[in-house]
C-alpha atoms as a PDB file:
ATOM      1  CA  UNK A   1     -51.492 -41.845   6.709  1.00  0.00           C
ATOM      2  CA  UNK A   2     -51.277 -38.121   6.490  1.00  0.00           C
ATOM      3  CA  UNK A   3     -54.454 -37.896   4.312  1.00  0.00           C
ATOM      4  CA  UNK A   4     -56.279 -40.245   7.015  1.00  0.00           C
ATOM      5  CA  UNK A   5     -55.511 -38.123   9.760  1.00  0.00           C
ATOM      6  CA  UNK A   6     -56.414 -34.850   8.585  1.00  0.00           C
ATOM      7  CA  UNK A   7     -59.875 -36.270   7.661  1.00  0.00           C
ATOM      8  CA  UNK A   8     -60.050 -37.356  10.731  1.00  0.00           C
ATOM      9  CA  UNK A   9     -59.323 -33.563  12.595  1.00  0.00           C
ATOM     10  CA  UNK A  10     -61.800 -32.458   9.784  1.00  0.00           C
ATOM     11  CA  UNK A  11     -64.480 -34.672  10.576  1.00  0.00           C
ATOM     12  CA  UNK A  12     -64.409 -33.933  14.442  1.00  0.00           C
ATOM     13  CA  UNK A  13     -64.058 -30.471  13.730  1.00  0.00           C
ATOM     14  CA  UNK A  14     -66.984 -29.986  11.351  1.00  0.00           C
ATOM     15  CA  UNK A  15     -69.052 -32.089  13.269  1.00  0.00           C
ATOM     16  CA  UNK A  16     -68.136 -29.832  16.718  1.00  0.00           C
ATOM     17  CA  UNK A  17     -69.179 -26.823  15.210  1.00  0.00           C
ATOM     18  CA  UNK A  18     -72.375 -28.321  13.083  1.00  0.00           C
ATOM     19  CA  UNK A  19     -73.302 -29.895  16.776  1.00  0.00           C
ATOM     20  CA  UNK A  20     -73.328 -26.154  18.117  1.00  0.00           C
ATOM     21  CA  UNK A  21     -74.874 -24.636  14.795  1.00  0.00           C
ATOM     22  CA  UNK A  22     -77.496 -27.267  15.139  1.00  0.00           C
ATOM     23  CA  UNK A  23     -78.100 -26.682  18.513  1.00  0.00           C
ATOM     24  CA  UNK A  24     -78.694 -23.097  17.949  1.00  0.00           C
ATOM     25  CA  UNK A  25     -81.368 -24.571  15.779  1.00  0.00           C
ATOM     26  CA  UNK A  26     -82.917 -27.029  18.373  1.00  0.00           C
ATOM     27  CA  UNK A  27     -82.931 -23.932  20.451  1.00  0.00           C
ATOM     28  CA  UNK A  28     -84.857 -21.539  18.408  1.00  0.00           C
ATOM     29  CA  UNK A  29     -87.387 -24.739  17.417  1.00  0.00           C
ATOM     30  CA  UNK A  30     -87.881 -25.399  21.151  1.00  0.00           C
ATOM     31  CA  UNK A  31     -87.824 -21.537  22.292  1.00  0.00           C
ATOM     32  CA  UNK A  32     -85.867 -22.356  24.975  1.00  0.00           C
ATOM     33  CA  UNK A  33     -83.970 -19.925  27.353  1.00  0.00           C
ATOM     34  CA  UNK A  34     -81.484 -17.683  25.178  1.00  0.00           C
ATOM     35  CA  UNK A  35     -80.207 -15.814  28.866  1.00  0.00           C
ATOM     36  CA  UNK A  36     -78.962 -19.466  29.961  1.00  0.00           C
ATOM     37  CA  UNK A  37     -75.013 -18.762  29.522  1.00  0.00           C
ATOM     38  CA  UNK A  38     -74.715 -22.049  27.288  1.00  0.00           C
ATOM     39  CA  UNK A  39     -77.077 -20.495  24.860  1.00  0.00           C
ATOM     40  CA  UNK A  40     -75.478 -17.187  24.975  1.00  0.00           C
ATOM     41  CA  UNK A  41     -72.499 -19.400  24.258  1.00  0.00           C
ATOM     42  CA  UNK A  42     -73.988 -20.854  21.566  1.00  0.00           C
ATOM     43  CA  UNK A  43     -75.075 -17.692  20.096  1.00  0.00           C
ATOM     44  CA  UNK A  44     -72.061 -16.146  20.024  1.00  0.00           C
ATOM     45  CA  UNK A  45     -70.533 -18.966  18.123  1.00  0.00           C
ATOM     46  CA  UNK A  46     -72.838 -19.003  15.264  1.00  0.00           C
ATOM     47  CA  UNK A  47     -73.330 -15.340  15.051  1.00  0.00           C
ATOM     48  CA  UNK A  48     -70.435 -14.507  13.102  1.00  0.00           C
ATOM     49  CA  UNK A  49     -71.759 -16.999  10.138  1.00  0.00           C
ATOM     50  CA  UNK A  50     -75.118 -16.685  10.538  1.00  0.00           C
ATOM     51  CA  UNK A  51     -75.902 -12.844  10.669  1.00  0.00           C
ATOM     52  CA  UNK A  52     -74.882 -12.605   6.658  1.00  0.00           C
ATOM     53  CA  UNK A  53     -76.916 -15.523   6.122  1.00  0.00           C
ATOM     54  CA  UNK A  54     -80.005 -14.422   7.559  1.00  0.00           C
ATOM     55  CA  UNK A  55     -80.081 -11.412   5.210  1.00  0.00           C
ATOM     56  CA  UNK A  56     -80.804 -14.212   2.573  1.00  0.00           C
ATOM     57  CA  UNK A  57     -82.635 -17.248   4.841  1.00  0.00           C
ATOM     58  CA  UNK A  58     -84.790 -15.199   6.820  1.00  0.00           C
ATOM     59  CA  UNK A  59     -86.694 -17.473   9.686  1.00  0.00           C
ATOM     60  CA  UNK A  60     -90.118 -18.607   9.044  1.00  0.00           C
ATOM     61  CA  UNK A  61     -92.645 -20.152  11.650  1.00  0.00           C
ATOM     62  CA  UNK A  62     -90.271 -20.761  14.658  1.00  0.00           C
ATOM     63  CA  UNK A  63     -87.594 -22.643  12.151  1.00  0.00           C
ATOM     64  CA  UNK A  64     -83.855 -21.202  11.464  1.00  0.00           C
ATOM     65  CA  UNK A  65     -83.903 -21.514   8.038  1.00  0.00           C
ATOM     66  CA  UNK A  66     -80.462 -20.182   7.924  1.00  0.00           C
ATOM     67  CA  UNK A  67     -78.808 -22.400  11.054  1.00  0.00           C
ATOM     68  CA  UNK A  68     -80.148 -25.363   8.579  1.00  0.00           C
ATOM     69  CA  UNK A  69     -78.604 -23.772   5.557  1.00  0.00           C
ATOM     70  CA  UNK A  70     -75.427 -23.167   7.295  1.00  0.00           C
ATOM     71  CA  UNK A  71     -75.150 -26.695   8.902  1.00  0.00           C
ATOM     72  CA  UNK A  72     -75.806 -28.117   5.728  1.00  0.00           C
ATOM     73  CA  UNK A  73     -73.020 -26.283   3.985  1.00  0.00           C
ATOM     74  CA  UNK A  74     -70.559 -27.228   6.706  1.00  0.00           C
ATOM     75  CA  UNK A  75     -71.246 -31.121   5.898  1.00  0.00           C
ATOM     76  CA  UNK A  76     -71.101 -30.508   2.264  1.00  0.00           C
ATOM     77  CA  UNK A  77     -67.459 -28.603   2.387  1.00  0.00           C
ATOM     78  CA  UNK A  78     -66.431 -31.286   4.822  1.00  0.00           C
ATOM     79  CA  UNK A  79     -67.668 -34.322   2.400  1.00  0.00           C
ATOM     80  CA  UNK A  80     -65.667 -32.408  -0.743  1.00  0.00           C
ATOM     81  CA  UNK A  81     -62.437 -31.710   1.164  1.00  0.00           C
ATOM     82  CA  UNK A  82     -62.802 -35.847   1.909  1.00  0.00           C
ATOM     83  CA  UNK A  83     -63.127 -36.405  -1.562  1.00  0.00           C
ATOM     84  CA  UNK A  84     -60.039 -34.353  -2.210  1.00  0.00           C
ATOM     85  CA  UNK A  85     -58.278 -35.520   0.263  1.00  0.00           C
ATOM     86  CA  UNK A  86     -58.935 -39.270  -0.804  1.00  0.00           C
ATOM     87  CA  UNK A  87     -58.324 -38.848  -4.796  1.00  0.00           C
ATOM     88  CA  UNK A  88     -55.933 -36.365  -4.361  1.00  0.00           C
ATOM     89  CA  UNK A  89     -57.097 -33.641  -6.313  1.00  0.00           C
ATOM     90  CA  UNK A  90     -61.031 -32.341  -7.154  1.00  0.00           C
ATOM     91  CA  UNK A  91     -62.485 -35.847  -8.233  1.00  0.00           C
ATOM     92  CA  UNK A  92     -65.925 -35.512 -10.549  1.00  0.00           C
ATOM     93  CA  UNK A  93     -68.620 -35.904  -8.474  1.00  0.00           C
ATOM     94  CA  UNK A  94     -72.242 -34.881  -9.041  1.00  0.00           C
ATOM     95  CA  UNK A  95     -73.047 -31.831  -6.599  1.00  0.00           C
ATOM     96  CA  UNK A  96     -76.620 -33.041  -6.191  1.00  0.00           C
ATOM     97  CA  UNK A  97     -75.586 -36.431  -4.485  1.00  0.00           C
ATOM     98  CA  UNK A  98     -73.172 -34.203  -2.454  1.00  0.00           C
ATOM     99  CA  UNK A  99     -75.923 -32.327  -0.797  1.00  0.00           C
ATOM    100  CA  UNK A 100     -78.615 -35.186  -0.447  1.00  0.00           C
ATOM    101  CA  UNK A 101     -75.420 -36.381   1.530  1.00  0.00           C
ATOM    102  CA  UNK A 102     -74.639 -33.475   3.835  1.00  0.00           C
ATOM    103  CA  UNK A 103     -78.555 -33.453   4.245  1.00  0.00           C
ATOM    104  CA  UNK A 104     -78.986 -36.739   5.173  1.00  0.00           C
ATOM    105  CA  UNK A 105     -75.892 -36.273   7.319  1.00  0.00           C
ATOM    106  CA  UNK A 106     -77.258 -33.327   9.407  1.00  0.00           C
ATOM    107  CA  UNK A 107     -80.911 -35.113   9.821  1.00  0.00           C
ATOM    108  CA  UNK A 108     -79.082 -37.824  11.609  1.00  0.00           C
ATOM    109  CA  UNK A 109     -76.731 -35.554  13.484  1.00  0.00           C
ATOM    110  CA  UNK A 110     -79.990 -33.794  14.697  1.00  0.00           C
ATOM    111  CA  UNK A 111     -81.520 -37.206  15.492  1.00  0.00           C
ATOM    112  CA  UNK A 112     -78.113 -38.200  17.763  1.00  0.00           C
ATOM    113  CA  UNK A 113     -78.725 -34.751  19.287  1.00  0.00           C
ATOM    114  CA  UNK A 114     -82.315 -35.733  20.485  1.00  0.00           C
ATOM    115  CA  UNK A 115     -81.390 -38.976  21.194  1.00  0.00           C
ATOM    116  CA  UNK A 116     -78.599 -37.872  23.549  1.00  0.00           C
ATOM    117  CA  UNK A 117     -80.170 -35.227  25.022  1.00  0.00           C
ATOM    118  CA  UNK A 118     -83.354 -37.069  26.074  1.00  0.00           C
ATOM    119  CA  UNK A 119     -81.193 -39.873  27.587  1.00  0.00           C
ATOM    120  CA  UNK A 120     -79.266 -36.964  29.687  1.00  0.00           C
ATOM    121  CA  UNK A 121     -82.741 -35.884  30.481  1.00  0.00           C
ATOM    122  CA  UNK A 122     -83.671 -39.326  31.988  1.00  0.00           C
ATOM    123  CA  UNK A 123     -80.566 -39.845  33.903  1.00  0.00           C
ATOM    124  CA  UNK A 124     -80.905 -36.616  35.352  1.00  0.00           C
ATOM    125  CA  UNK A 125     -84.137 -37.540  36.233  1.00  0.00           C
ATOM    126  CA  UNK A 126     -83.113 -39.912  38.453  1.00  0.00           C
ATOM    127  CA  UNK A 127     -79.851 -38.518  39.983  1.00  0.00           C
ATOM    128  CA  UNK A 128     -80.632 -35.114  40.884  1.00  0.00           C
ATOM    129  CA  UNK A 129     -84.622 -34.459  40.474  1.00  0.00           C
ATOM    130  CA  UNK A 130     -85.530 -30.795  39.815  1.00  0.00           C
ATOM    131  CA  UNK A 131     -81.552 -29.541  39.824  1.00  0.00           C
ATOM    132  CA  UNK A 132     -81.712 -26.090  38.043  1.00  0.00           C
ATOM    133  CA  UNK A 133     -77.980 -26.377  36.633  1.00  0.00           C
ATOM    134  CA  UNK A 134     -78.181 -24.266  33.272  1.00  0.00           C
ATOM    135  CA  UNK A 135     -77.282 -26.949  31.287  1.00  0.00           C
ATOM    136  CA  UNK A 136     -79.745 -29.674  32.543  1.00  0.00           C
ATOM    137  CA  UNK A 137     -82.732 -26.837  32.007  1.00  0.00           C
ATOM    138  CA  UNK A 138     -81.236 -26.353  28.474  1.00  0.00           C
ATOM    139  CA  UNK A 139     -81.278 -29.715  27.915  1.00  0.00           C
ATOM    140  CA  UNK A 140     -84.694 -30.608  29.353  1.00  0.00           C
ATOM    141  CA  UNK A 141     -85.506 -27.578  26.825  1.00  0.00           C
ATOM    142  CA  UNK A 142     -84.411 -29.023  23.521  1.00  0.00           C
ATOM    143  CA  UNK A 143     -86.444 -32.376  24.364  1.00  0.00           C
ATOM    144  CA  UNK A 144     -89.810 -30.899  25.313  1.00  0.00           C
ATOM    145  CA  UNK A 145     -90.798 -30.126  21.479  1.00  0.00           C
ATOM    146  CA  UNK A 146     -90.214 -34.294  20.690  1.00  0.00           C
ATOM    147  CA  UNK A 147     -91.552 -35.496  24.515  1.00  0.00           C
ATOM    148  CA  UNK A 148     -94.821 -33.086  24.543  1.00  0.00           C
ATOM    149  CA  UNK A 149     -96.689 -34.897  21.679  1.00  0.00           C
ATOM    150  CA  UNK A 150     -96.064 -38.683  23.262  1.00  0.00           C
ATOM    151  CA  UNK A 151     -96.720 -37.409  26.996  1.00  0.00           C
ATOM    152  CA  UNK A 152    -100.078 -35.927  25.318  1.00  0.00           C
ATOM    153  CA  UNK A 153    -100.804 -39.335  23.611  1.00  0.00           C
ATOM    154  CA  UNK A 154     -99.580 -41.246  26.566  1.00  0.00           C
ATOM    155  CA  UNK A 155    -102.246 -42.614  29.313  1.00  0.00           C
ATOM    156  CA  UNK A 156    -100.884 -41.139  33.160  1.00  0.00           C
ATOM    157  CA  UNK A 157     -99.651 -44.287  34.680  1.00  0.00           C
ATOM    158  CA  UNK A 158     -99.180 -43.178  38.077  1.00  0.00           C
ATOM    159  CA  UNK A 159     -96.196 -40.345  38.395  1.00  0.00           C
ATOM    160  CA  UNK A 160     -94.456 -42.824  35.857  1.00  0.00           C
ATOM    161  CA  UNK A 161     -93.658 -41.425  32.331  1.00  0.00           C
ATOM    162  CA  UNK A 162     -92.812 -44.035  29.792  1.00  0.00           C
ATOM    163  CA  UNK A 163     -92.424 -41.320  26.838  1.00  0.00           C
ATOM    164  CA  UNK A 164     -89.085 -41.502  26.816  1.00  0.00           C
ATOM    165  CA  UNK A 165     -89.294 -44.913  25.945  1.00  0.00           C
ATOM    166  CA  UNK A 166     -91.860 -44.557  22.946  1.00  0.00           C
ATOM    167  CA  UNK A 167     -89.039 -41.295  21.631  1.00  0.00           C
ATOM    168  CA  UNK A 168     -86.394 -43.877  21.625  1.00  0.00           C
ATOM    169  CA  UNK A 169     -88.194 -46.263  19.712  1.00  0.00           C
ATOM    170  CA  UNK A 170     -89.326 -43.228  17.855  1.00  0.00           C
ATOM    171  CA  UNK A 171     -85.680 -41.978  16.916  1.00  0.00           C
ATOM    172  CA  UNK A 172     -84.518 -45.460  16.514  1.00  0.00           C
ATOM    173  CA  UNK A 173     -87.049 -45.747  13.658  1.00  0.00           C
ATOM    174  CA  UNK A 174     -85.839 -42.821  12.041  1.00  0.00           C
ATOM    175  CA  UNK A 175     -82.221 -43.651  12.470  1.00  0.00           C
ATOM    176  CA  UNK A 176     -82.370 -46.761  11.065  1.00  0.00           C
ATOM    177  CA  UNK A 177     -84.233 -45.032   8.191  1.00  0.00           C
ATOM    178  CA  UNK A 178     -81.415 -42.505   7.808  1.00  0.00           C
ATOM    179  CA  UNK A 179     -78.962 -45.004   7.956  1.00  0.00           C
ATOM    180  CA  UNK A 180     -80.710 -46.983   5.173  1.00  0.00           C
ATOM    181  CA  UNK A 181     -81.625 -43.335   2.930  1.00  0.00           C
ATOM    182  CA  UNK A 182     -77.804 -43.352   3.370  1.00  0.00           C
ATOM    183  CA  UNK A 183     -76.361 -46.463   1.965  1.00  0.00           C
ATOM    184  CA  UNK A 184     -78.644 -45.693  -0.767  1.00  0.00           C
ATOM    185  CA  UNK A 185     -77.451 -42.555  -2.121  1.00  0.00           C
ATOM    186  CA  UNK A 186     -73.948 -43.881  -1.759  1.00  0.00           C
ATOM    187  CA  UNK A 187     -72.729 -41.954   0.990  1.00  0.00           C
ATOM    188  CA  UNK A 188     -70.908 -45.698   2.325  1.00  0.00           C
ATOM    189  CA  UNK A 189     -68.822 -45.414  -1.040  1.00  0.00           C
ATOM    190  CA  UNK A 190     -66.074 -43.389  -0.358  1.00  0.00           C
ATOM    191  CA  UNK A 191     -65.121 -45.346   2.664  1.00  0.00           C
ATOM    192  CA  UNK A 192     -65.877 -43.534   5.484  1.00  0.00           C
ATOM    193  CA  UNK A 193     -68.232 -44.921   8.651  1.00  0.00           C
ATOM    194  CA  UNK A 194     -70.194 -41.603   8.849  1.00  0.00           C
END
């Protein structure tokens, strides 16, 4: 019982601060506002981590090479402490399969992250049209780089935009991918619903 509930506090825990690390990511990919006080919030959180990374990851073409890096590494100390936590001691495992599982793990916390944020965008939307809260213009932010490319595709249909409904069936796809990449490197074996 013990053993169950500290996995669970580790698993919301990592996946808090992964969340933020990521969105620090999403951020830089989507050069959104970095004087909005949620990314200065943000930024402050990662910074301590990050700066001695970046001497090593430096950034290339608009991608945080080293917010990746460090997400991934959260998911893959997370995934061993489970494993320790579950055999009760440092169990043989084969590193590799532990990172293509904190990899896969981050794509599809990235993918949540878009899919949440564009259905925030679409409620918003429709409650309060053009608010200028800082979060709602953060958020609108973060789903421009995935909406852009459909609205461009995308015939005008009168003031109505139906891209949100192609990126859901877009990120659906790619969940259900995910999911699948998932099952078959294992990552259902040690008996966790991640």
């Amino acid at each position: 019982m013990l053993a169950d509930i500290l996995i669970t506090i580790l698993l919301i825990a990592s996946t808090f601060y992964m969340t933020i690390v990521l969105l620090r990511f999403l951020l830089q990919l989507a050069r959104a506002d970095f004087y909005n006080p949620i990314s200065q919030f943000v930024v402050k959180a990662t910074n301590p981590p990050l700066k001695p990374l970046r001497r090593f990851i430096p950034g290339w073409g608009g991608i945080d090479g080293a917010s990746l890096v460090l997400a991934i590494a959260i998911q893959a100390i997370t995934f061993l402490l489970i494993l320790i936590a579950l055999n009760g001691g440092i169990p043989s495992f084969n590193p590799i399969t532990l990172m293509v599982w904190a990899v896969l793990n981050v794509l599809d916390l990235i993918v949540k992250i878009y899919f949440w944020s564009v259905i925030a965008v679409v409620v918003v939307s429709w409650i309060a049209p053009g608010s200028g809260h800082p979060a709602i213009q953060l958020v609108a932010q973060i789903t421009e780089p995935v909406m852009r490319p459909v609205r461009n595709i995308m015939p005008s249909m009168g003031g109505l935009d139906l891209s949100p409904i192609i990126v859901f069936l877009i990120l659906n796809v790619i969940s259900v991918v995910i999911e699948h990449m998932k099952m078959a490197a294992g990552l259902g074996s040690i008996g966790l619903g991640l």
